[in-house]
Structure formats: structure tokens, C-alpha cells
Protein backbone atom coordinates (compact mmCIF):
# COMPACT_ATOMS: atom_id res chain seq x y z
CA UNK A 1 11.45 27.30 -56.23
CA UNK A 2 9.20 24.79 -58.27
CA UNK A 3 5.38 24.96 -58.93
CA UNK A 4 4.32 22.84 -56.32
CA UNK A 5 6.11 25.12 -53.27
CA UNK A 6 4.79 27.99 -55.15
CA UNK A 7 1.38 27.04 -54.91
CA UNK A 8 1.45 26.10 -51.15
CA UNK A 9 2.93 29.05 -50.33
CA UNK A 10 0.41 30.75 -51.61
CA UNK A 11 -2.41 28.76 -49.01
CA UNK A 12 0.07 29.94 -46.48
CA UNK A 13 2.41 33.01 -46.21
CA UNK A 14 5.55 32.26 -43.61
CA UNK A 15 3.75 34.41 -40.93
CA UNK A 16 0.70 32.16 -41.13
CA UNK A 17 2.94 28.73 -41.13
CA UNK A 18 4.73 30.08 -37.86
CA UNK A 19 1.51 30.91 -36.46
CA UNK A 20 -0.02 27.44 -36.84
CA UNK A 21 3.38 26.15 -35.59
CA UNK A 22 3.70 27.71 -32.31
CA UNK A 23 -0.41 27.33 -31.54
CA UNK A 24 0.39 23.66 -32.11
CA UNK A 25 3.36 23.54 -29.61
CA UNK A 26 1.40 25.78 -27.02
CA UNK A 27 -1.50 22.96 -27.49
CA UNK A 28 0.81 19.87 -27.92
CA UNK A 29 4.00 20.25 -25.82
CA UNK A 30 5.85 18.81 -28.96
CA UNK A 31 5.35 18.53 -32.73
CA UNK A 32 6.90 17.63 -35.48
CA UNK A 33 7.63 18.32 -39.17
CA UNK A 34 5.85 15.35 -40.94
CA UNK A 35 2.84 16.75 -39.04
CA UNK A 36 3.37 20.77 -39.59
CA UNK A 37 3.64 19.81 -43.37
CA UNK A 38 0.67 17.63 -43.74
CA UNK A 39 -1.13 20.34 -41.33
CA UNK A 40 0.07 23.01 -43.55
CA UNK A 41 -0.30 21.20 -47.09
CA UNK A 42 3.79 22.39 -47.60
CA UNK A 43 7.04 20.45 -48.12
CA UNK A 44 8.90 19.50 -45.10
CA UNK A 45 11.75 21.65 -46.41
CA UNK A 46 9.64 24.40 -46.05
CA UNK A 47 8.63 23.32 -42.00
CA UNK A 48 12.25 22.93 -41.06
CA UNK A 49 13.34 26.32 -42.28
CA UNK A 50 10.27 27.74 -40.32
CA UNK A 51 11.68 25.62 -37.30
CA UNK A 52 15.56 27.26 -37.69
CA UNK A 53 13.79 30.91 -38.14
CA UNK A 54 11.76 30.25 -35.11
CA UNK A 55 14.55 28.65 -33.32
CA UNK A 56 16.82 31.83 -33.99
CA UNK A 57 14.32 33.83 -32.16
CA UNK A 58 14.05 31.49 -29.07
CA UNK A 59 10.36 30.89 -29.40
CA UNK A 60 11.23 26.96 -30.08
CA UNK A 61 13.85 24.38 -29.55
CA UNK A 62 14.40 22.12 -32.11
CA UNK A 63 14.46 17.96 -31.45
CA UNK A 64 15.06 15.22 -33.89
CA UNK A 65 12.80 15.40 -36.35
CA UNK A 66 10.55 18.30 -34.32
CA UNK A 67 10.40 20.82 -31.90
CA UNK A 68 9.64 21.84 -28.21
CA UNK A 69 8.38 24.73 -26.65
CA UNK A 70 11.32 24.88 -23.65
CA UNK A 71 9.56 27.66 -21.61
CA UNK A 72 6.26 26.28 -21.80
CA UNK A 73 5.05 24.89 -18.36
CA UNK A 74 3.86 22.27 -20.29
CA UNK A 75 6.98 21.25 -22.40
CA UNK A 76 8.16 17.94 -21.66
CA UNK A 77 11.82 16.95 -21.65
CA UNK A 78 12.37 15.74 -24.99
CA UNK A 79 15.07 12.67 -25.96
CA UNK A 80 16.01 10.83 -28.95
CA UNK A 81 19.31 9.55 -28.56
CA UNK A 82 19.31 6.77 -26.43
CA UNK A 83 22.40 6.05 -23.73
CA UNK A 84 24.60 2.73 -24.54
CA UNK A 85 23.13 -0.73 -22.44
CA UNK A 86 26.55 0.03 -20.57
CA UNK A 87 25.62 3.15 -19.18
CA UNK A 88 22.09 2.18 -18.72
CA UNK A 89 23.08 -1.01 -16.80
CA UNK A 90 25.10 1.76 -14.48
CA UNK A 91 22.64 4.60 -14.17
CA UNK A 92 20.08 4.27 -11.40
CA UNK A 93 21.28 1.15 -10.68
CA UNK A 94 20.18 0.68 -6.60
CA UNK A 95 16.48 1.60 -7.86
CA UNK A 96 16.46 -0.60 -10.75
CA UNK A 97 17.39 -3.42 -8.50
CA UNK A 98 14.76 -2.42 -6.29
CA UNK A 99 11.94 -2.04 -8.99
CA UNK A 100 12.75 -5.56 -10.08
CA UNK A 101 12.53 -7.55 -6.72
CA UNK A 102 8.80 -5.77 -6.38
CA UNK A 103 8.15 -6.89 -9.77
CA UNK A 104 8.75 -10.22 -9.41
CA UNK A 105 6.61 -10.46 -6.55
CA UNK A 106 3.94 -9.75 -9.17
CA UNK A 107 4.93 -13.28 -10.67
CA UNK A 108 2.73 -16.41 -9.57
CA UNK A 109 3.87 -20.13 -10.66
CA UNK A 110 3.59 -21.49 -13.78
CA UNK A 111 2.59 -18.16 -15.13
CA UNK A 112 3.67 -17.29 -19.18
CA UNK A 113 5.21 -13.67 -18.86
CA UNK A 114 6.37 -11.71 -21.57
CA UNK A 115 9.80 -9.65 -21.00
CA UNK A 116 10.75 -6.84 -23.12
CA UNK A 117 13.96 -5.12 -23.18
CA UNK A 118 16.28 -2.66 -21.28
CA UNK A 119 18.04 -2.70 -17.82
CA UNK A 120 15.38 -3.08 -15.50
CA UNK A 121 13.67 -5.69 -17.18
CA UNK A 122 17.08 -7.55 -17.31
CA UNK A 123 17.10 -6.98 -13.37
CA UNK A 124 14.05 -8.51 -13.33
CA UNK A 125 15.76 -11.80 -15.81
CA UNK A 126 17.93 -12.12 -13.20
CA UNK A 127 15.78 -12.12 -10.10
CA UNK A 128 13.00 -14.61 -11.55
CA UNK A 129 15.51 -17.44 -13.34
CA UNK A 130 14.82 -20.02 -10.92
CA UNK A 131 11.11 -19.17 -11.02
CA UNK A 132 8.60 -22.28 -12.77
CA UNK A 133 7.79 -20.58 -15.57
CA UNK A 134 7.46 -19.13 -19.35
CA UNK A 135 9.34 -16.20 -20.60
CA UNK A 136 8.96 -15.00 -23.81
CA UNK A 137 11.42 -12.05 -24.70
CA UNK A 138 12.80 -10.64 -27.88
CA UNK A 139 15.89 -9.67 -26.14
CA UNK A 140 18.86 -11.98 -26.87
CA UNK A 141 20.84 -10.82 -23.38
CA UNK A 142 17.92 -11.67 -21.32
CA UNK A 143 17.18 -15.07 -23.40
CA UNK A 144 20.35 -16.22 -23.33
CA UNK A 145 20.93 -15.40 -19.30
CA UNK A 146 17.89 -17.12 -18.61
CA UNK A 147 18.19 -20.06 -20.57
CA UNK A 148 22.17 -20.77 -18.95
CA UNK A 149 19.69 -21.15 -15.73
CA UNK A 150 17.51 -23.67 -17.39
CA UNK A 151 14.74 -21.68 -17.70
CA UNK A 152 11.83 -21.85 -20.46
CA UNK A 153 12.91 -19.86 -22.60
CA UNK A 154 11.16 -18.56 -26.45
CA UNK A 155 12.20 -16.12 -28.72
CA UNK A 156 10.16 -15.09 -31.75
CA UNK A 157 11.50 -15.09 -35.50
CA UNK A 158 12.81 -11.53 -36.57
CA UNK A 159 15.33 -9.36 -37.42
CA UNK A 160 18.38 -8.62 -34.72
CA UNK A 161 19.07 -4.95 -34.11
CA UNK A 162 20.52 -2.64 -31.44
CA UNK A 163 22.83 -2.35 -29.20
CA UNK A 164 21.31 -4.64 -26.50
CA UNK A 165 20.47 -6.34 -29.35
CA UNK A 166 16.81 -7.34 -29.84
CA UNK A 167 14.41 -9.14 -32.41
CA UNK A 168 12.10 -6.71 -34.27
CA UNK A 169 10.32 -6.54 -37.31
CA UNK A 170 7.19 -7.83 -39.18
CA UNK A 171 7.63 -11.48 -38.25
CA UNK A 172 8.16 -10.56 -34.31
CA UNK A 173 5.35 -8.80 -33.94
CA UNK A 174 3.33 -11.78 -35.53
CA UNK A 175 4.83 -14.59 -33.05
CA UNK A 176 4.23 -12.82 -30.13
CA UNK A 177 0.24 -12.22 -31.32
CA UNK A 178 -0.05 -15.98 -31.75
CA UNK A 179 0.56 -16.26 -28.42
CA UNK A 180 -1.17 -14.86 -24.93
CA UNK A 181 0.94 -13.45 -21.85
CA UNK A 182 0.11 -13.66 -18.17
CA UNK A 183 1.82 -10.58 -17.74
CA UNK A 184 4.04 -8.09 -19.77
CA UNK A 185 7.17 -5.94 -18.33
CA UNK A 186 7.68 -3.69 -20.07
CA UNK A 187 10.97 -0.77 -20.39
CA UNK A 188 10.33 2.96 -21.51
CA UNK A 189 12.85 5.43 -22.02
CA UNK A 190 9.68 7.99 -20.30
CA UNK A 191 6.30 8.74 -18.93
CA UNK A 192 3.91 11.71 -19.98
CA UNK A 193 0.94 12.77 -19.47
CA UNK A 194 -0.48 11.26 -22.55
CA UNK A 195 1.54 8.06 -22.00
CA UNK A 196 4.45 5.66 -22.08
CA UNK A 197 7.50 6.25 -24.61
CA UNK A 198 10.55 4.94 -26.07
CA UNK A 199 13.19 5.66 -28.15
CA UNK A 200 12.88 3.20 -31.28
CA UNK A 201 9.73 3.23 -32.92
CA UNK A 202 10.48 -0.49 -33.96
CA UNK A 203 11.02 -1.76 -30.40
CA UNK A 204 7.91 -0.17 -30.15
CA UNK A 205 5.61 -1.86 -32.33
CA UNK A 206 7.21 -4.95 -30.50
CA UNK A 207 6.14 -3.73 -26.87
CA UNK A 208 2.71 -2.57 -28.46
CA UNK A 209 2.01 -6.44 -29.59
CA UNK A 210 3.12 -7.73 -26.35
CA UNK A 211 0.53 -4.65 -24.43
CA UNK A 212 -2.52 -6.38 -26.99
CA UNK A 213 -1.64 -10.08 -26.10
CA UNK A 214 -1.19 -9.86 -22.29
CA UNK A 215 -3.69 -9.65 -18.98
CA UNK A 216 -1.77 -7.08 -17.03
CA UNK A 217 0.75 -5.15 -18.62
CA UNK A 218 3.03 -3.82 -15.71
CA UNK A 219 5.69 -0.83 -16.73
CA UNK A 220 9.05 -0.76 -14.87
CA UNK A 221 10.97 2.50 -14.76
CA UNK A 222 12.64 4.78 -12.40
CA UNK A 223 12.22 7.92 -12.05
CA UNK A 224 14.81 9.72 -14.03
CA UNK A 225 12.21 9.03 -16.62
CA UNK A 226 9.36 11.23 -15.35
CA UNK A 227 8.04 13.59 -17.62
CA UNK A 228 10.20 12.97 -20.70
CA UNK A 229 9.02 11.85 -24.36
CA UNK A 230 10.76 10.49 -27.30
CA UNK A 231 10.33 9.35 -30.50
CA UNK A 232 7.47 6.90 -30.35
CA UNK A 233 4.28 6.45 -27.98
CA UNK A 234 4.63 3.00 -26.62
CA UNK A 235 1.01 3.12 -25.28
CA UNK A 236 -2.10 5.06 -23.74
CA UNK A 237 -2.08 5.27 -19.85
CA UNK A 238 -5.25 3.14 -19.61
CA UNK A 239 -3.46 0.65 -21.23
CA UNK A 240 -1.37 -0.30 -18.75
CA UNK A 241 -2.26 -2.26 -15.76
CA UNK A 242 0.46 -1.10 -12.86
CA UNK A 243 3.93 1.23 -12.83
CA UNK A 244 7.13 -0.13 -10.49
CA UNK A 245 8.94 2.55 -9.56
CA UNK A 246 11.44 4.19 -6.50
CA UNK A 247 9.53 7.60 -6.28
CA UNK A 248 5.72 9.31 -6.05
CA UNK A 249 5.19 10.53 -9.61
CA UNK A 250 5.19 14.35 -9.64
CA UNK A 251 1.37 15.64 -9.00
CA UNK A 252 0.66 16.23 -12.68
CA UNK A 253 1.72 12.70 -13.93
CA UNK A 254 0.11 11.10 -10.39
CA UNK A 255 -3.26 12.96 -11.59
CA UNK A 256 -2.91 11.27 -15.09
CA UNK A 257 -2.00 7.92 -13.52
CA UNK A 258 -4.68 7.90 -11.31
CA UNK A 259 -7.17 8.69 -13.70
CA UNK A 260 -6.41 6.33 -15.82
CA UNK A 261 -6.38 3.68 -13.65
CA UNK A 262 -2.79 2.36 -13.34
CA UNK A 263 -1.58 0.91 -9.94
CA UNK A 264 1.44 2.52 -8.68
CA UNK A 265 3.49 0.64 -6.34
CA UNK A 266 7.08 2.31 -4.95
CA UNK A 267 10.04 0.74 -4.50
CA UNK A 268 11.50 2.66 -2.22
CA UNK A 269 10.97 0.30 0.75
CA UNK A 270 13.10 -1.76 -0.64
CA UNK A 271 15.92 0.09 -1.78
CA UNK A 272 18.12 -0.27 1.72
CA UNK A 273 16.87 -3.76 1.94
CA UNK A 274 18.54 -4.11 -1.50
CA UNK A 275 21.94 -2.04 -0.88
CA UNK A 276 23.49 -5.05 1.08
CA UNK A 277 22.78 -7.18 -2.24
CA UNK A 278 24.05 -4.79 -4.86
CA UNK A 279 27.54 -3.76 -2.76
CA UNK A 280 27.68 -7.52 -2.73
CA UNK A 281 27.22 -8.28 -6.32
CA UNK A 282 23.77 -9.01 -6.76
């Protein structure tokens, strides 16, 4: 053990560490060991063996980098590992479809929209290609199908990554701040109470430069996603102008919605109107 564990030990015994740990889940829902450490003045060695003790007695469940409280009512459903684009492009596929025909309603002529990445918002690509009008996207799928339909088409500088893949980086996220959106749809891998999230925390300084530089910012998700977190915090609630989806929120994310002032509009409607479309090969 060197000097410097020594010494923080000694501002906290184990017993007190654990404390502070499970006080912080009961309060947060989540937490993780960059912030137990800093909170605790220890090394993060020290957190995640605190973590695997606490974890052997069932009073947390360990994440990526963190921990949940599973029983807690207020736990949220916790992922970091995020499915292939083939199996998102196949999961919830009838609601994505939906969610993207009542987005591009939201579209008016001529408008500059910014389109991040993920399945829906390449559902939406494929619904508005014939639409006059700007897309900026740092998604190379949905740039390239869009510009085969002669669309106007720009991509910022950056470096590719992902499996989708996507532009990201430094030099991304200044392009798209030189320039100002219309409206921004955005993907999320899930909605909490405290906000939108996604898996990568550099696709999400990317959707957080595109939520700065646009009018509305309109999320599209279904509802698989409800009540889950990951990774990074895409954005605050009342940052977001409107949520597409194919079900009512549950009450406790409706409440938070509501409050915050984001539109909610439900695809659900749509989704039989659609069926014909998708069998077909839409």
C-alpha cells in the first residue's frame, strides 16, 4: 500500500466510503467511480473494490465504469454496450418508420436541418430525400443515401468512427457551430428523468453542438428507450424542443417532459397506416 492510499484511508475508513457510496446511489439512481473517488479524495482502485464488496452483498449492481442501485424504485435501466446498426435497423422497426413520417411533417421548404445519427434518423434520410432542402449530418450512411437522391448534402471535417460510421472529434464540433440549423433530429440510446442519453460520449459532444446551433431541437426515439441511461448525458430536458415517439411516456418521465416543456407527439396513429409500406419495402 503506498503513502498516498495510506493517507486517504485514513480521511475515510471502508465503512465510511460504502456509506457515502450507497447515500449517493439512493440520491442519484447511478454513480460512478471517477466521481466516488474525487467525492471521497481516494484512488479509483480503492472505489472499485468498494463496488465488488458491495456488489457481493447485493446492495449494488455494477455498470461500466459505475454502479446501480437495481431495487431502488428509482434505478434506471442502465446500458453501455450499444447493439450493431444491423440489429438496430431491425429492432422496432414498424415504430421507427412511423416516428419518421411524423417527423418529417415537422420539415417546411427550404429549411437547413441538421441530422444526427442512428436508425430512426436514417428513416427519417429516407423519407425527406426528395424534400428542397439542407441537411447537414455527420453520418456517412445517411450522407451518402441522400446525396445518390441529389439532395444538398454537407458533412463537417473530422475523424470517422463507429460502426455506422460517423464524423466526430474537435474539428466536427467546430463546423457544425459555424453554422445555424432550422431544426435538429436527433437519436438517443434513452430518456430519464434528468434527460436525453447516448452511448458514446464523443457522438455526444457532436449532438450537443448541433442542440446549441439549432431553433428546435426535436428527439426521435421509440419507446424501448424509456427510462434507460448510458454513458453520456446528451442534454437537459428543457433543451429540447419536441419528442417523436409510438407510445405515452410512463407517468414519471410524462411529469418530467411536461415540466420541462417538450412537445410530445405519438406516432401511433400512424403505425397501421405505415404497415402496408414496410411489408412492402418501404
Amino acid at each position: 500500500m503506498n503513502r498516498e492510499h495510506y493517507m486517504t484511508s485514513k480521511k475515510f475508513h471502508a465503512s465510511q466510503r460504502r456509506d457515502m457510496i450507497l447515500s449517493s446511489l439512493e440520491e442519484e439512481g447511478l454513480v460512478t467511480v471517477p466521481m466516488i473517488a474525487k467525492l471521497c479524495d481516494t484512488s479509483e482502485m480503492t472505489i472499485r473494490r468498494d463496488f465488488d464488496f458491495l456488489e457481493g452483498l447485493g446492495l449494488l449492481a455494477r455498470t461500466h465504469g459505475g454502479a446501480i442501485l437495481p431495487n431502488s424504485p428509482s434505478a434506471k435501466k442502465f446500458d453501455t454496450i450499444e447493439p450493431s446498426l444491423d440489429r438496430r435497423n431491425v429492432l422496432n422497426q414498424r415504430a421507427k418508420f412511423a416516428i419518421a413520417a411524423l417527423a418529417a411533417q415537422q420539415i417546411g421548404p427550404n429549411q437547413t436541418i441538421a441530422l444526427d445519427v442512428g436508425s430512426t434518423v436514417f428513416a427519417l434520410a429516407d423519407r425527406i430525400k426528395e424534400m428542397p432542402i439542407r441537411v447537414f449530418s455527420t453520418s456517412l450512411p445517411i450522407a451518402r443515401h441522400l446525396g445518390q437522391s441529389g439532395a444538398k448534402v454537407y458533412v463537417p471535417g473530422g475523424e470517422v468512427q463507429g460502426s455506422e460510421p460517423s464524423i466526430v472529434g474537435v474539428k466536427a464540433v467546430e463546423d457544425l457551430r459555424r453554422f445555424h440549423f432550422d431544426i435538429s433530429f436527433l437519436g438517443v440510446s434513452g430518456l430519464a428523468e434528468d434527460g436525453f442519453y447516448d452511448y458514446s460520449i464523443e457522438e455526444t459532444e457532436i449532438k450537443a453542438a448541433m442542440v446549441s446551433q439549432s431553433k428546435r431541437n426535436i428527439v426521435l426515439m421509440d419507446s424501448s428507450k424509456f427510462g434507460r441511461v448510458s454513458v453520456a448525458r446528451v442534454s437537459e430536458l428543457t433543451n429540447i424542443s419536441m419528442l417523436i415517439t409510438e407510445k405515452i411516456p410512463p407517468e414519471p418521465l410524462l411529469e418530467s417532459l411536461e415540466a420541462a416543456g417538450v412537445e410530445i407527439l405519438i406516432a401511433s396513429s400512424v403505425v397501421t397506416k405505415m404497415r402496408k409500406e414496410i411489408y412492402n419495402g418501404f
